[in-house]
Protein backbone atom coordinates (compact mmCIF):
# COMPACT_ATOMS: atom_id res chain seq x y z
CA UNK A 1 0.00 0.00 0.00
CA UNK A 2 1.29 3.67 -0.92
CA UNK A 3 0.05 5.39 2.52
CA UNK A 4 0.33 8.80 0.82
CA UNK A 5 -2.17 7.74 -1.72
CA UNK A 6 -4.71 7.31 1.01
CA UNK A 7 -5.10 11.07 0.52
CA UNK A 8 -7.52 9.96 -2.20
CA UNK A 9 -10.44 9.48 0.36
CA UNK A 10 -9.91 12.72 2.31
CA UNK A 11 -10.60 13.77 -1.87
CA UNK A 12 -13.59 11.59 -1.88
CA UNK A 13 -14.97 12.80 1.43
CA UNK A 14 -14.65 16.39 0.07
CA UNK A 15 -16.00 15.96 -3.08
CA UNK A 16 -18.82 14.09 -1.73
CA UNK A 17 -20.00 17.05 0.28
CA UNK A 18 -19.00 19.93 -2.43
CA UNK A 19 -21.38 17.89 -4.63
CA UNK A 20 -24.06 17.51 -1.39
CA UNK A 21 -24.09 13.52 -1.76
CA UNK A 22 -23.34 13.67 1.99
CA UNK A 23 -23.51 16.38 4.77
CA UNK A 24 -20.49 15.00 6.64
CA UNK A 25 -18.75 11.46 7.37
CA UNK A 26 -15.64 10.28 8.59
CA UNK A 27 -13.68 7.25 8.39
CA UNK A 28 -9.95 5.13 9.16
CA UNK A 29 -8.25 2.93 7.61
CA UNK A 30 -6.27 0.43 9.68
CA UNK A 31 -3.20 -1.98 7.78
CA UNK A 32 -0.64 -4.03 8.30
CA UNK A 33 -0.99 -3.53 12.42
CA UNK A 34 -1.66 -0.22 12.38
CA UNK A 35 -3.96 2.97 11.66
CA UNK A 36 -2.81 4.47 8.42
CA UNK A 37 -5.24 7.22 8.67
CA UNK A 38 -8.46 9.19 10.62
CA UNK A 39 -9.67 11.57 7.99
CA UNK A 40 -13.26 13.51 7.80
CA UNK A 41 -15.33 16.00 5.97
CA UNK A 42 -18.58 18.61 6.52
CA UNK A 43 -20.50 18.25 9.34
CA UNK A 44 -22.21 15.91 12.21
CA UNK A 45 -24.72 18.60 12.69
CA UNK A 46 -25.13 20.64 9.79
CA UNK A 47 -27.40 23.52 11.57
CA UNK A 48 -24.88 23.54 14.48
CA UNK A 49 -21.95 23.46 12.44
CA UNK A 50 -20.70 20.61 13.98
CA UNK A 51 -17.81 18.95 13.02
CA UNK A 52 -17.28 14.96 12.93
CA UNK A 53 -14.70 13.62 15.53
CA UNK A 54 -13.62 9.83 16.97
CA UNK A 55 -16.25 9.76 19.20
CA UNK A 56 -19.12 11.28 17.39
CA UNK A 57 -22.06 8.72 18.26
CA UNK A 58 -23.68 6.92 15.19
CA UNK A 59 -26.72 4.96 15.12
CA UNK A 60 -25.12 1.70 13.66
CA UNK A 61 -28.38 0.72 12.23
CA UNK A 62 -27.92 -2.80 10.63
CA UNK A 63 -23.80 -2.65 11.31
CA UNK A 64 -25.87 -4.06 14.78
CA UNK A 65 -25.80 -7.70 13.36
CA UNK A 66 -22.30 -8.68 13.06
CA UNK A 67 -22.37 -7.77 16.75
CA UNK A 68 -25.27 -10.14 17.57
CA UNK A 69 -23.67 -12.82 14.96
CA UNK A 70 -20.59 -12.64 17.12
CA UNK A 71 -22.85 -13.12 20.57
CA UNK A 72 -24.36 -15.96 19.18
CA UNK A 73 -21.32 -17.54 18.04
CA UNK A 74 -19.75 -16.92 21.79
CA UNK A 75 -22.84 -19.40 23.51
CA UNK A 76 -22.55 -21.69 20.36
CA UNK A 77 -18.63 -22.16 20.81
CA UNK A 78 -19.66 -22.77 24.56
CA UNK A 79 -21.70 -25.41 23.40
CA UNK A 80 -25.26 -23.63 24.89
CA UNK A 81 -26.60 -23.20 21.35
CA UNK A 82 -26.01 -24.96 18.11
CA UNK A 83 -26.57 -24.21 14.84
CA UNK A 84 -28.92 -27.08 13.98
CA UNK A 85 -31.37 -25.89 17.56
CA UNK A 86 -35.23 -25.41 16.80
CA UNK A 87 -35.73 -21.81 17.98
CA UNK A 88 -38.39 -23.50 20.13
CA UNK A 89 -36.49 -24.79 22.17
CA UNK A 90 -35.65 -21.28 23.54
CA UNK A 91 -39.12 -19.33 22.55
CA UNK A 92 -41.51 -22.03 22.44
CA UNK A 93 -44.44 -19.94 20.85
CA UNK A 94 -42.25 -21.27 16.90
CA UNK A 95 -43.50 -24.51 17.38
CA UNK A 96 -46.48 -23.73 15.47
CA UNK A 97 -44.87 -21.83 12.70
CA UNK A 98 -46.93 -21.05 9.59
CA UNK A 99 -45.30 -20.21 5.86
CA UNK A 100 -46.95 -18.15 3.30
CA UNK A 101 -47.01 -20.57 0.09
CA UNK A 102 -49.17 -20.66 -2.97
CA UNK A 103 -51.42 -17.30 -1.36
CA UNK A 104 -52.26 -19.83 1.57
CA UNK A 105 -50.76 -19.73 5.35
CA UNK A 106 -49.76 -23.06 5.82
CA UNK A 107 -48.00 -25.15 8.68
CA UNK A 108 -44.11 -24.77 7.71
CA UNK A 109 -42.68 -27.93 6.72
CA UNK A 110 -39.93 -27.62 8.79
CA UNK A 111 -39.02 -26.05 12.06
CA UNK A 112 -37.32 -22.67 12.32
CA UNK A 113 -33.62 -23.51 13.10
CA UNK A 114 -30.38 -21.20 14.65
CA UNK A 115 -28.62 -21.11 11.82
CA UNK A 116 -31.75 -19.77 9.68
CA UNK A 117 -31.46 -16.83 11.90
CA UNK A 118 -27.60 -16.34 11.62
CA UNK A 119 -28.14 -16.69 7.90
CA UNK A 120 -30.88 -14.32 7.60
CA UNK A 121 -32.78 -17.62 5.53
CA UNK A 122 -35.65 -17.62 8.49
CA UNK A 123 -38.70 -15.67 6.18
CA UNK A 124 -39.04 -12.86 8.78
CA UNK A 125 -38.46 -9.46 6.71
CA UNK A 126 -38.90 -6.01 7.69
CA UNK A 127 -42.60 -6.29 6.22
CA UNK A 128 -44.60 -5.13 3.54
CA UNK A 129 -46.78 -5.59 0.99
CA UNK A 130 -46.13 -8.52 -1.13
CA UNK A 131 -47.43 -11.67 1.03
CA UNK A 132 -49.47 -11.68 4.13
CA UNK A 133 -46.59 -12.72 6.88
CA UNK A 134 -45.09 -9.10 5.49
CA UNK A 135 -48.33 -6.95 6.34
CA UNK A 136 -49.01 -8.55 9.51
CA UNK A 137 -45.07 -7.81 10.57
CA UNK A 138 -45.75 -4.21 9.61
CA UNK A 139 -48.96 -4.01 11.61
CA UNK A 140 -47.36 -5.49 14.39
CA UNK A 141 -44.22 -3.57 14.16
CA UNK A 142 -46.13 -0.12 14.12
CA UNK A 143 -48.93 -1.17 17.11
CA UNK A 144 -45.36 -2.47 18.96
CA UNK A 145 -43.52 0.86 18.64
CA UNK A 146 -46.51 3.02 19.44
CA UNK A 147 -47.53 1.04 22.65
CA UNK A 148 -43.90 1.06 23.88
CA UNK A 149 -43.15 4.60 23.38
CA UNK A 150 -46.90 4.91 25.32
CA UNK A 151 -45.85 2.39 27.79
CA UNK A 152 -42.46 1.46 27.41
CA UNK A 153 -43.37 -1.85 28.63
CA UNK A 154 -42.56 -4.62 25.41
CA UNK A 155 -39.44 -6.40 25.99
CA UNK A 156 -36.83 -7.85 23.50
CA UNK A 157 -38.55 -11.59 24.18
CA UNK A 158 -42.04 -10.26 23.85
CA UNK A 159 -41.59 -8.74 20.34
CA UNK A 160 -40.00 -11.95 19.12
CA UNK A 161 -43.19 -14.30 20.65
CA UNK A 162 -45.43 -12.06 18.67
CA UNK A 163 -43.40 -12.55 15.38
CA UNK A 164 -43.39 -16.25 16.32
CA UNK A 165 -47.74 -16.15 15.60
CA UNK A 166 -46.93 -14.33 11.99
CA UNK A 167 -46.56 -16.83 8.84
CA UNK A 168 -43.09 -16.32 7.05
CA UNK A 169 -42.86 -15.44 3.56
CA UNK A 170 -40.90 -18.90 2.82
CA UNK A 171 -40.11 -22.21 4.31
CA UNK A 172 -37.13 -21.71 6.65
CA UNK A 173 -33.61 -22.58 5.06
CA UNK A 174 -35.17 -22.41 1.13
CA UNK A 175 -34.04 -18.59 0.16
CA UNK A 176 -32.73 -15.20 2.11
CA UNK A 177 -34.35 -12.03 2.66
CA UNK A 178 -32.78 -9.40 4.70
CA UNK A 179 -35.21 -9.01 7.69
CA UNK A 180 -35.92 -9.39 11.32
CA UNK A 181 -33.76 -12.29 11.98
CA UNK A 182 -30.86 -11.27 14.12
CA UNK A 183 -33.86 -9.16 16.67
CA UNK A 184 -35.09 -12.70 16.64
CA UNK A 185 -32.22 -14.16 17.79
CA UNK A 186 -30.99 -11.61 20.36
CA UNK A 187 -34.12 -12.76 22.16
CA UNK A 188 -33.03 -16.27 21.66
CA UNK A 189 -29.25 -15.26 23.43
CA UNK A 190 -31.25 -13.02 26.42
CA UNK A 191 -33.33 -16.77 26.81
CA UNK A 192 -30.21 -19.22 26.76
CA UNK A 193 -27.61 -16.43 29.15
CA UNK A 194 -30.13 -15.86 31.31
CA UNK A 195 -29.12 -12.19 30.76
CA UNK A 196 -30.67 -9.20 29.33
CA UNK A 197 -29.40 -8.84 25.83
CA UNK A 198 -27.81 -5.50 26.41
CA UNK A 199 -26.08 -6.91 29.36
CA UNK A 200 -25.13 -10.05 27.31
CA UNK A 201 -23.03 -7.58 25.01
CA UNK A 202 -21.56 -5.69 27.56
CA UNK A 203 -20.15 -8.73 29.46
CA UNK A 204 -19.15 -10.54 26.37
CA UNK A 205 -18.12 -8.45 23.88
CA UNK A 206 -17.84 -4.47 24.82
CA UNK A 207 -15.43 -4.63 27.87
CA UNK A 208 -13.52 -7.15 26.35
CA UNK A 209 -12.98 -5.13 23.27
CA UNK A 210 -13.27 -1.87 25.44
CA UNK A 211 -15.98 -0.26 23.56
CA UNK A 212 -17.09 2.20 26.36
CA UNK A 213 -19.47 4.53 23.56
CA UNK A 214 -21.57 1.26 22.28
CA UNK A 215 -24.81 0.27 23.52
CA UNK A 216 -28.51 0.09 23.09
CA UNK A 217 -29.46 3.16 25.16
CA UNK A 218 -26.75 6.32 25.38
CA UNK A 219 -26.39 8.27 28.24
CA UNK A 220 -27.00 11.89 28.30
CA UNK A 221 -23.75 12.61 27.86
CA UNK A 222 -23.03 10.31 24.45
CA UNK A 223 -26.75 11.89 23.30
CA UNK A 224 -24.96 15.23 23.14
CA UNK A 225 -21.91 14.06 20.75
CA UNK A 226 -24.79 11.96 19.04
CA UNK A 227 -24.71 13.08 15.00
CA UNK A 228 -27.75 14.44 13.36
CA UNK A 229 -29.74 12.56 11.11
CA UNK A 230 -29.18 13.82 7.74
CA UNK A 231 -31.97 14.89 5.17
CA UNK A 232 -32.38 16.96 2.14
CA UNK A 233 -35.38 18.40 1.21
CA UNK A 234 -36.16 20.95 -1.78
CA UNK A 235 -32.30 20.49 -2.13
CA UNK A 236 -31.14 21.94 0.99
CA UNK A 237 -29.21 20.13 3.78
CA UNK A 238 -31.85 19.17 6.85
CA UNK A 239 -32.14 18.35 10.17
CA UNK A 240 -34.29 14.74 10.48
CA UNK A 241 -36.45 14.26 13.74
CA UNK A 242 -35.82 11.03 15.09
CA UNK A 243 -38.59 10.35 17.94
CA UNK A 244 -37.21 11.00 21.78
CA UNK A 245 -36.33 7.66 22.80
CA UNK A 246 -35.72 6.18 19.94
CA UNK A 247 -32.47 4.93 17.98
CA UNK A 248 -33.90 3.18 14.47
CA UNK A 249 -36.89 5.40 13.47
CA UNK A 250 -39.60 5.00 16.02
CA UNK A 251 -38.66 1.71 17.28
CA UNK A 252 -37.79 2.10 20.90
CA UNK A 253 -34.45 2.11 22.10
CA UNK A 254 -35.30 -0.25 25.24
CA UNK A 255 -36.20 -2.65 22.96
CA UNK A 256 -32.58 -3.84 22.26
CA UNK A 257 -33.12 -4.56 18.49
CA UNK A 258 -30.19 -6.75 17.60
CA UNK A 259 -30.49 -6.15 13.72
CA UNK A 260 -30.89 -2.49 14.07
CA UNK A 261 -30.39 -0.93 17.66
CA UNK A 262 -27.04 0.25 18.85
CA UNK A 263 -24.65 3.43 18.45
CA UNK A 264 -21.52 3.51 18.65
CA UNK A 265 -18.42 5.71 17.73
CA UNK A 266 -15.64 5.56 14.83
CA UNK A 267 -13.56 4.99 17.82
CA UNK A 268 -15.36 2.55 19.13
CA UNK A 269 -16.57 0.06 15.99
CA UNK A 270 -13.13 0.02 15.08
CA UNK A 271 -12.30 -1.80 17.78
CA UNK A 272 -14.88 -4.30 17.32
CA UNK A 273 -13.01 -4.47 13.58
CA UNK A 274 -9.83 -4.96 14.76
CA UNK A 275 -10.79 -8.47 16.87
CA UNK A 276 -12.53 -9.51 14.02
CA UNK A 277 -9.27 -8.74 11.96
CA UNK A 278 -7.49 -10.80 14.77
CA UNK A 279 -9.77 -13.47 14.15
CA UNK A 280 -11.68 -13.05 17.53
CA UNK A 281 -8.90 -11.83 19.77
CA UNK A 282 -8.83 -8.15 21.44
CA UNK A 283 -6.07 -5.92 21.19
CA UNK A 284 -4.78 -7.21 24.72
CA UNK A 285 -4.69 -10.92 23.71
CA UNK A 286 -8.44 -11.36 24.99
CA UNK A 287 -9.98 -13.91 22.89
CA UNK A 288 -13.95 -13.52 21.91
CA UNK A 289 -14.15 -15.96 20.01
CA UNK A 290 -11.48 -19.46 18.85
CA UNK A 291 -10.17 -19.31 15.49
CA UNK A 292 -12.23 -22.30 14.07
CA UNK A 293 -15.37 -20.49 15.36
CA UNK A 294 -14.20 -17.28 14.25
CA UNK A 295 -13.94 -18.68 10.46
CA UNK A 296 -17.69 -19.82 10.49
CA UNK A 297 -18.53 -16.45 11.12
CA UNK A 298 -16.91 -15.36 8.14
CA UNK A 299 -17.29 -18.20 5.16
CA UNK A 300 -20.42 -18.16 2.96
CA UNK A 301 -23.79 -19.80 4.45
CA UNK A 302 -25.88 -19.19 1.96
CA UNK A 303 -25.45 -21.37 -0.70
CA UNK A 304 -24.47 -19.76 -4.74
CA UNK A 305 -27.70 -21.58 -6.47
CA UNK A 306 -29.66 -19.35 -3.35
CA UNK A 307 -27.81 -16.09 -3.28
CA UNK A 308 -25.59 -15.90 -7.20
CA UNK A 309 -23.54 -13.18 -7.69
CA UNK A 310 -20.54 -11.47 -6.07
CA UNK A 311 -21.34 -11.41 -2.74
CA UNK A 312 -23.02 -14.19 -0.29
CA UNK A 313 -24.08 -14.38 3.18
CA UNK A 314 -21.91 -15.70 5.85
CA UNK A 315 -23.60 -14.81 8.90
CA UNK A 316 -24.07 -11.73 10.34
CA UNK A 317 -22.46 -10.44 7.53
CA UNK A 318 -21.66 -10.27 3.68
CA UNK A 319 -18.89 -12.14 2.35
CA UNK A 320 -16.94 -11.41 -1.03
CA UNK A 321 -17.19 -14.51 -3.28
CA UNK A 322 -15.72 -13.42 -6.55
CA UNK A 323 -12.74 -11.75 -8.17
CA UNK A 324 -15.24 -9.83 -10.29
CA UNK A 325 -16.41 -7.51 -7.25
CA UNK A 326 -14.89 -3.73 -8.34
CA UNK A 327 -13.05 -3.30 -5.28
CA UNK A 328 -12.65 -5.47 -2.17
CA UNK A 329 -10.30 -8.85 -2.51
CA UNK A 330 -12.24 -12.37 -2.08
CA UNK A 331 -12.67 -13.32 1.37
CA UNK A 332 -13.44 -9.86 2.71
CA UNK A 333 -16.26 -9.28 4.83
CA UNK A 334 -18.70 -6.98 6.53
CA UNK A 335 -21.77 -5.24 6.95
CA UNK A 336 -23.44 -1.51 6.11
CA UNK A 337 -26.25 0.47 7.97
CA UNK A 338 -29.62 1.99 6.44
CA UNK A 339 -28.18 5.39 6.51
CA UNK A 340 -24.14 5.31 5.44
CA UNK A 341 -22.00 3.54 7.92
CA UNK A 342 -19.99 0.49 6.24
CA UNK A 343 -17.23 -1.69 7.18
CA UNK A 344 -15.42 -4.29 6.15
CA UNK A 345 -12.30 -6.55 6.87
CA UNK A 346 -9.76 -7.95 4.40
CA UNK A 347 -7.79 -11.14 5.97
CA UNK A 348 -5.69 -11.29 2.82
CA UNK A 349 -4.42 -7.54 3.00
CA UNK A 350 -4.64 -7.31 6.69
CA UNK A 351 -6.88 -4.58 6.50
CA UNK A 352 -10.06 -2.84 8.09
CA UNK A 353 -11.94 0.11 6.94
CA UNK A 354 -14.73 1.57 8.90
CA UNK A 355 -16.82 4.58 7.21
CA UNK A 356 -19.22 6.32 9.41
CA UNK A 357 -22.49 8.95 8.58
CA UNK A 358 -26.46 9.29 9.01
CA UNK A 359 -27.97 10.25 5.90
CA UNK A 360 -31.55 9.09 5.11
CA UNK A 361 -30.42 9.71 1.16
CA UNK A 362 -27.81 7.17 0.61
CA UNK A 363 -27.36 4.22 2.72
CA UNK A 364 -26.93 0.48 2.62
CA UNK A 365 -24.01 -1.65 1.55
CA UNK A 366 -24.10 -0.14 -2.17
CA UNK A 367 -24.51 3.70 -0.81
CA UNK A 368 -22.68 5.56 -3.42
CA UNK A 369 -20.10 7.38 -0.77
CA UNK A 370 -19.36 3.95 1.10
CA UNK A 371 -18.42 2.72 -2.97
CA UNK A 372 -16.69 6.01 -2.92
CA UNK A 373 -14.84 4.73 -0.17
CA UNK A 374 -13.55 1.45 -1.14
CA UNK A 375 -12.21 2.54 -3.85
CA UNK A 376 -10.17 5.08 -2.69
CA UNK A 377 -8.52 3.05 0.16
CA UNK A 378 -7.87 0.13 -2.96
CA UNK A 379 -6.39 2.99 -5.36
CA UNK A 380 -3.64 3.49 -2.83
CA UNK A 381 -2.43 -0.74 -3.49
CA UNK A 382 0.40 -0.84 -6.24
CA UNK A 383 0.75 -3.34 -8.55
């Protein structure tokens, strides 16, 4: 790697704003055992003229699952979970589980297992339109956030034994769909620790890794350095309301949503990176997770004839499959948020790259300033 070519994404981060693709970001770039770079660009809070530091707090969004793939993986290596476990077994209530097939709700064919939820092939999705398991998790997923914001009294377990009574949109283990899987299984963890999810994650993973700014619900303090969600409307730069108590749109922050519910800082995440680049060791020598347990994490679940093209599922996260993909080497793997934050790792070129923003106009893992991104860190490789 030429380091001083990694002046390309301070370029991209500029450019990005100057051409109002993004309000503000900022990112690092860590290689060959050490940080090559912190750079960033425009602002956290636009009206405040804020800038973007280390330990600006982002919602993660969906960078949330690799954590809870990682927590899973901890109790499976321990040998309280396994892969091939009926989810009933921990949540009885998806015993009965129905499937939406041939514009019938029928009794599934097979049981709903672990490793559907690690692989995100479970047929829970975010909801919808298109089959009747996908309105009914939309009904249920507004009446849940309204009475808990009213009440504040749905828990993590309780959420998951009213998705048990909804059909999925197809029989466990036959396709993918990105959805409410891993919120599904940090219910199953809170059932088989004996420990509330959030405290789960604390124990296991955050003090080990010493992420002090990541968690479900931030204190005053962190709510202060927490960025502002990002809009544009009539093509200005805006200010979007996220509800008081609230990380992921108006689902409830108590609610510990382990697809979608933690912050964290650039600070912070990387840190979480940099075990996963050590194969599940800290940066003291504390080991999360065993090699061989490590590498499940990270190797395709999802099979090619399910999932074809450049990219599959491992679980918790997206793993590079083919030489084709623009910019990232086979083998590297990640995860992106709904609104801008991306990471990956790359075993082969000992690197990881962490990108961090809230924007509700460019997000996911093919956001055009997270692309922006790659590619600048891979333009600084020679030949």
């Amino acid at each position: 790697m030429n380091y001083n070519n990694l002046q390309n994404i301070q370029n991209a981060l500029n450019l990005g704003v100057k051409n109002k693709k993004i309000v503000g970001a900022s990112c690092l770039v860590f290689h060959d055992g050490k940080e090559r770079g912190f750079w960033h660009s425009g602002f956290a809070d636009v009206e405040n003229k804020k800038e973007f530091s280390r330990d600006t707090i982002i919602r993660l969004y969906s960078m949330s699952k690799p954590v809870t793939s990682v927590a899973a993986m901890i109790l499976i290596e321990r040998g309280i979970l396994d892969f091939t476990d009926e989810v009933s077994q921990y949540i009885p209530e998806f015993a009965d589980l129905t499937v939406c097939k041939d514009g019938k709700i029928q009794k599934s064919s097979r049981p709903l297992l672990i490793q559907d939820l690690l692989n995100m092939t479970s047929g829970y999705t975010y909801g919808g339109n298109e089959d009747e398991g996908q309105k009914q998790t939309s009904a249920l997923l507004s009446e849940l956030n309204q009475s808990v914001l009213e009440k504040n009294d749905i828990s993590t377990l309780e959420v998951a034994k009213r998705l048990a009574k909804i059909p999925v949109s197809f029989e466990p283990g036959t396709d993918y769909q990105y959805g409410l899987s891993a919120d599904i299984m940090g219910a199953v963890i809170e059932v088989a620790s004996g420990m509330k999810y959030s405290e789960f994650l604390k124990k296991e993973i955050f003090d080990p890794c010493g992420m002090t700014d990541t968690t479900f619900t931030p204190t005053a303090e962190q709510e202060k350095r927490m960025v502002a969600m990002h809009n544009r409307v009539d093509g200005k730069n805006v200010v979007a309301p996220i509800p008081v108590g609230c990380i992921f749109e108006d689902y409830p922050a108590t609610r510990y949503l382990g697809g979608a519910g933690l912050v964290s800082s650039l600070s912070d995440y990387a840190k979480f990176a940099k075990m996963l680049l050590n194969k599940g060791k800290t940066e003291n020598g504390t080991v999360i997770l065993k090699e061989k347990t490590f590498n499940q994490l990270c190797t395709p679940q999802v099979s090619k004839e399910v999932m074809p093209g450049e990219e599959r599922w491992g679980l918790g996260v997206r793993v590079i499959t083919e030489e084709s993909y623009p910019t990232l080497a086979v083998g590297s793997f990640g995860w992106s948020g709904a609104y801008g934050s991306h990471f990956w790792v790359d075993p082969e070129n000992k690197i990881f790259a962490v990108y961090m923003k809230n924007s509700k106009i460019d997000g996911g893992s093919a956001n055009e300033s997270a692309v922006k991104f790659e590619q600048a860190v891979y333009s600084s490789f020679t030949e």
